[in-house]
C-alpha atoms as a PDB file:
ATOM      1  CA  UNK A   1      -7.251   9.983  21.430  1.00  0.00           C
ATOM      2  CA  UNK A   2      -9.009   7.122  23.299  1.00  0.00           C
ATOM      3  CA  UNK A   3      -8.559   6.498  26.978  1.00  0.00           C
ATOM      4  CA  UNK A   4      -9.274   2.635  26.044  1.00  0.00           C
ATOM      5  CA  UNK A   5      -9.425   0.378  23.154  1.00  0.00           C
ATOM      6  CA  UNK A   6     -12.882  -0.441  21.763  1.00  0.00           C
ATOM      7  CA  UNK A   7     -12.826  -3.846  21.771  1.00  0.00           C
ATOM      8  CA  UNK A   8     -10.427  -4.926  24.749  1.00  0.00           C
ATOM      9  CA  UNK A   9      -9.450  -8.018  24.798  1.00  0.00           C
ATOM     10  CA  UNK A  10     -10.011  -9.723  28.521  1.00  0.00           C
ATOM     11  CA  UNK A  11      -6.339  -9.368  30.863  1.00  0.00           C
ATOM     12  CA  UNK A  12      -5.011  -7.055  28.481  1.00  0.00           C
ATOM     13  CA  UNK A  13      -2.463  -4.439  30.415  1.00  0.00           C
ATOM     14  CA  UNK A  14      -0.747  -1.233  29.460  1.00  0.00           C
ATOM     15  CA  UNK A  15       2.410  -3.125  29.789  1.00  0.00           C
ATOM     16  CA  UNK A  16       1.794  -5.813  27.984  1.00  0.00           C
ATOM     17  CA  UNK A  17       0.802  -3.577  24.760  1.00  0.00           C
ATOM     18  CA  UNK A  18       4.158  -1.536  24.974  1.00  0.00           C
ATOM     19  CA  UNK A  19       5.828  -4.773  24.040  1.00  0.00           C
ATOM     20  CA  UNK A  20       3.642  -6.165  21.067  1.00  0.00           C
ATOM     21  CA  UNK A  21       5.517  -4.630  17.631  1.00  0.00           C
ATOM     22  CA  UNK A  22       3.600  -2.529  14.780  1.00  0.00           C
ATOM     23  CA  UNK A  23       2.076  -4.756  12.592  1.00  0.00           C
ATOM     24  CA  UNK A  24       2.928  -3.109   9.760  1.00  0.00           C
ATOM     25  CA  UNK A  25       6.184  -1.823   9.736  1.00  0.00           C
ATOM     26  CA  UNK A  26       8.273  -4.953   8.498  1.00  0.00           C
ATOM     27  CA  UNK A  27       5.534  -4.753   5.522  1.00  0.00           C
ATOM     28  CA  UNK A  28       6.116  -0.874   5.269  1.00  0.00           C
ATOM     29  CA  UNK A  29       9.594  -0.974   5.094  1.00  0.00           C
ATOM     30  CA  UNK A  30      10.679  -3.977   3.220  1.00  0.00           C
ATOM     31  CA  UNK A  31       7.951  -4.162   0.618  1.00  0.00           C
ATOM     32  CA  UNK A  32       8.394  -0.389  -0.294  1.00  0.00           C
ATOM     33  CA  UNK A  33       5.268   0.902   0.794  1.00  0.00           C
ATOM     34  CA  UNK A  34       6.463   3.566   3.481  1.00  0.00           C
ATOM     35  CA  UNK A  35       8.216   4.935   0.588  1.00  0.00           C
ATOM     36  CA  UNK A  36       5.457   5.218  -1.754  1.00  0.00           C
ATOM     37  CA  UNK A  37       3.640   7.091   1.027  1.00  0.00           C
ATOM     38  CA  UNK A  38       6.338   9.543   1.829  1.00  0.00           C
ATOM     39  CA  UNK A  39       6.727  10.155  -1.685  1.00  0.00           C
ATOM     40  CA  UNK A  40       2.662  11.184  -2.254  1.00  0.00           C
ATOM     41  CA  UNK A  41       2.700  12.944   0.381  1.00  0.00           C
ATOM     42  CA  UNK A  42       5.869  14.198   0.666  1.00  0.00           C
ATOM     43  CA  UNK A  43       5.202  17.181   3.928  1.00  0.00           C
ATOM     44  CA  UNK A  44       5.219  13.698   6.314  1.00  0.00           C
ATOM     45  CA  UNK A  45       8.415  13.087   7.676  1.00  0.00           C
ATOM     46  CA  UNK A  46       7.889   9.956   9.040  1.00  0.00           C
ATOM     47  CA  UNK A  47       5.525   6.880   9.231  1.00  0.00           C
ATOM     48  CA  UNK A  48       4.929   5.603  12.444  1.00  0.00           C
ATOM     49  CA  UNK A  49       2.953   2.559  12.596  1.00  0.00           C
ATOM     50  CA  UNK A  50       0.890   2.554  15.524  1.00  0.00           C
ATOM     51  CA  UNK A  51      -1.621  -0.431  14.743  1.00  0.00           C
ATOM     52  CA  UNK A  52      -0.372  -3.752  16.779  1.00  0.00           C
ATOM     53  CA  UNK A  53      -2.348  -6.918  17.398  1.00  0.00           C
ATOM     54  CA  UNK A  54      -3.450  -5.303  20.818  1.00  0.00           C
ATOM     55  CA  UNK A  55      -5.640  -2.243  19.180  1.00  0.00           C
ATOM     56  CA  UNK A  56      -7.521  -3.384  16.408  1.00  0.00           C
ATOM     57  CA  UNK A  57     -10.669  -1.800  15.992  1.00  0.00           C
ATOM     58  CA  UNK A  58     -13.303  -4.322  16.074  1.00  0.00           C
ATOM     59  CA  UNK A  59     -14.205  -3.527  12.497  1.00  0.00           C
ATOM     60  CA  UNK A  60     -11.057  -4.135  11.229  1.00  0.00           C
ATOM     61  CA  UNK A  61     -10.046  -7.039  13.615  1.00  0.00           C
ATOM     62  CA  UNK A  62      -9.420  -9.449  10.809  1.00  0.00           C
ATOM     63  CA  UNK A  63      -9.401 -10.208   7.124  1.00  0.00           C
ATOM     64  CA  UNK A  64     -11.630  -9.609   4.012  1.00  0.00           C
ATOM     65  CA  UNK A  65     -12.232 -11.325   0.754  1.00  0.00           C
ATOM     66  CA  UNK A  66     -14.201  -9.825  -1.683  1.00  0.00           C
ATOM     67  CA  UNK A  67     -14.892 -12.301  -4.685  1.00  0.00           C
ATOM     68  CA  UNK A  68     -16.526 -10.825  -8.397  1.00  0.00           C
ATOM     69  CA  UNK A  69     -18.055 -13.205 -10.093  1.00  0.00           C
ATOM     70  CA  UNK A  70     -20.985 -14.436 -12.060  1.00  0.00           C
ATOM     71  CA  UNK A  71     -23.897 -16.173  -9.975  1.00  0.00           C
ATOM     72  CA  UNK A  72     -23.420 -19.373 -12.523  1.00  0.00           C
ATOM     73  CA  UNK A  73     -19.788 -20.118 -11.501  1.00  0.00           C
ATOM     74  CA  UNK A  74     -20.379 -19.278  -8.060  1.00  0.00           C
ATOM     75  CA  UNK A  75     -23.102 -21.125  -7.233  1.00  0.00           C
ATOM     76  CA  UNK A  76     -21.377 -24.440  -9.382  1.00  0.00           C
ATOM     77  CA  UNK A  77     -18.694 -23.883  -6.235  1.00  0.00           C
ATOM     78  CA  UNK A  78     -21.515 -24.094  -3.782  1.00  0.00           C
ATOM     79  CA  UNK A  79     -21.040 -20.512  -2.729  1.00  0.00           C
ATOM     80  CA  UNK A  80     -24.220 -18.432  -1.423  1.00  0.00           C
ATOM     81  CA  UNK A  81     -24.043 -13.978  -2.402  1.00  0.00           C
ATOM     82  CA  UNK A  82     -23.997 -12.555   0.507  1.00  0.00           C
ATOM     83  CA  UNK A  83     -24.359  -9.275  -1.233  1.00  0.00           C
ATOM     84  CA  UNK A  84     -24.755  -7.528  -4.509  1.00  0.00           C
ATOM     85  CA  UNK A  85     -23.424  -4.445  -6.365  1.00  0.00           C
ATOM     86  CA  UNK A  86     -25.805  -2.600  -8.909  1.00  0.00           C
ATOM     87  CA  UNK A  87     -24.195  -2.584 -12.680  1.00  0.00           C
ATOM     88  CA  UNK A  88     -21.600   0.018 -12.571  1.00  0.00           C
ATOM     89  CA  UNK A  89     -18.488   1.507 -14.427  1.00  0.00           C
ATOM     90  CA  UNK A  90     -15.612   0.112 -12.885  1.00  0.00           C
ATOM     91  CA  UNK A  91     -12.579   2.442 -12.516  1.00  0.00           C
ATOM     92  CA  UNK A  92      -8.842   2.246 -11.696  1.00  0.00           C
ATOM     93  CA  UNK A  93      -7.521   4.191  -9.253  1.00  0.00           C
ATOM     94  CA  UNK A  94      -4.027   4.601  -8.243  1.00  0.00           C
ATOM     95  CA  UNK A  95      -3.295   3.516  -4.307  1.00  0.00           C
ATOM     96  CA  UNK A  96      -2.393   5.854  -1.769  1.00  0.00           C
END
């Protein structure tokens, strides 16, 4: 347990946290996913989502898109690669 947030945001109180909502329990709930969860690992009782817009960890503090793609088409859309993956076996893998 952390006595502070890594990445506090400036004027943030302890008060002022207790009120912001989980961000992901509407998700959790309505979409199905809590359930999905309980049911893999069934020895949790509950899920209690803990993660509000106050305590993001600055890693995570925001969204992701990862596009696959050939270099032709991509640079024809005037994207750049930022980054490459070496010729693999792609697999499926169930979520968790």
């Amino acid at each position: 347990m952390l006595s502070e947030g890594e990445h506090k945001r400036p004027g943030t109180t302890m008060e002022a946290s207790g009120k912001l909502r989980p961000s992901f329990a509407g998700i959790g709930q309505r979409g199905g996913f809590d359930a999905v969860a309980l049911q893999k690992y069934h020895w949790v009782e509950d899920i209690d989502h803990a993660h509000t817009p106050g305590n993001p960890s600055g890693l995570v503090d925001g969204s992701a898109l990862f596009l696959i793609g050939s270099e032709a088409v991509g640079a024809g859309l005037g994207l750049r690669s930022r980054s490459r993956s070496p010729r693999r076996r792609w697999r499926r893998r169930a979520p968790s």
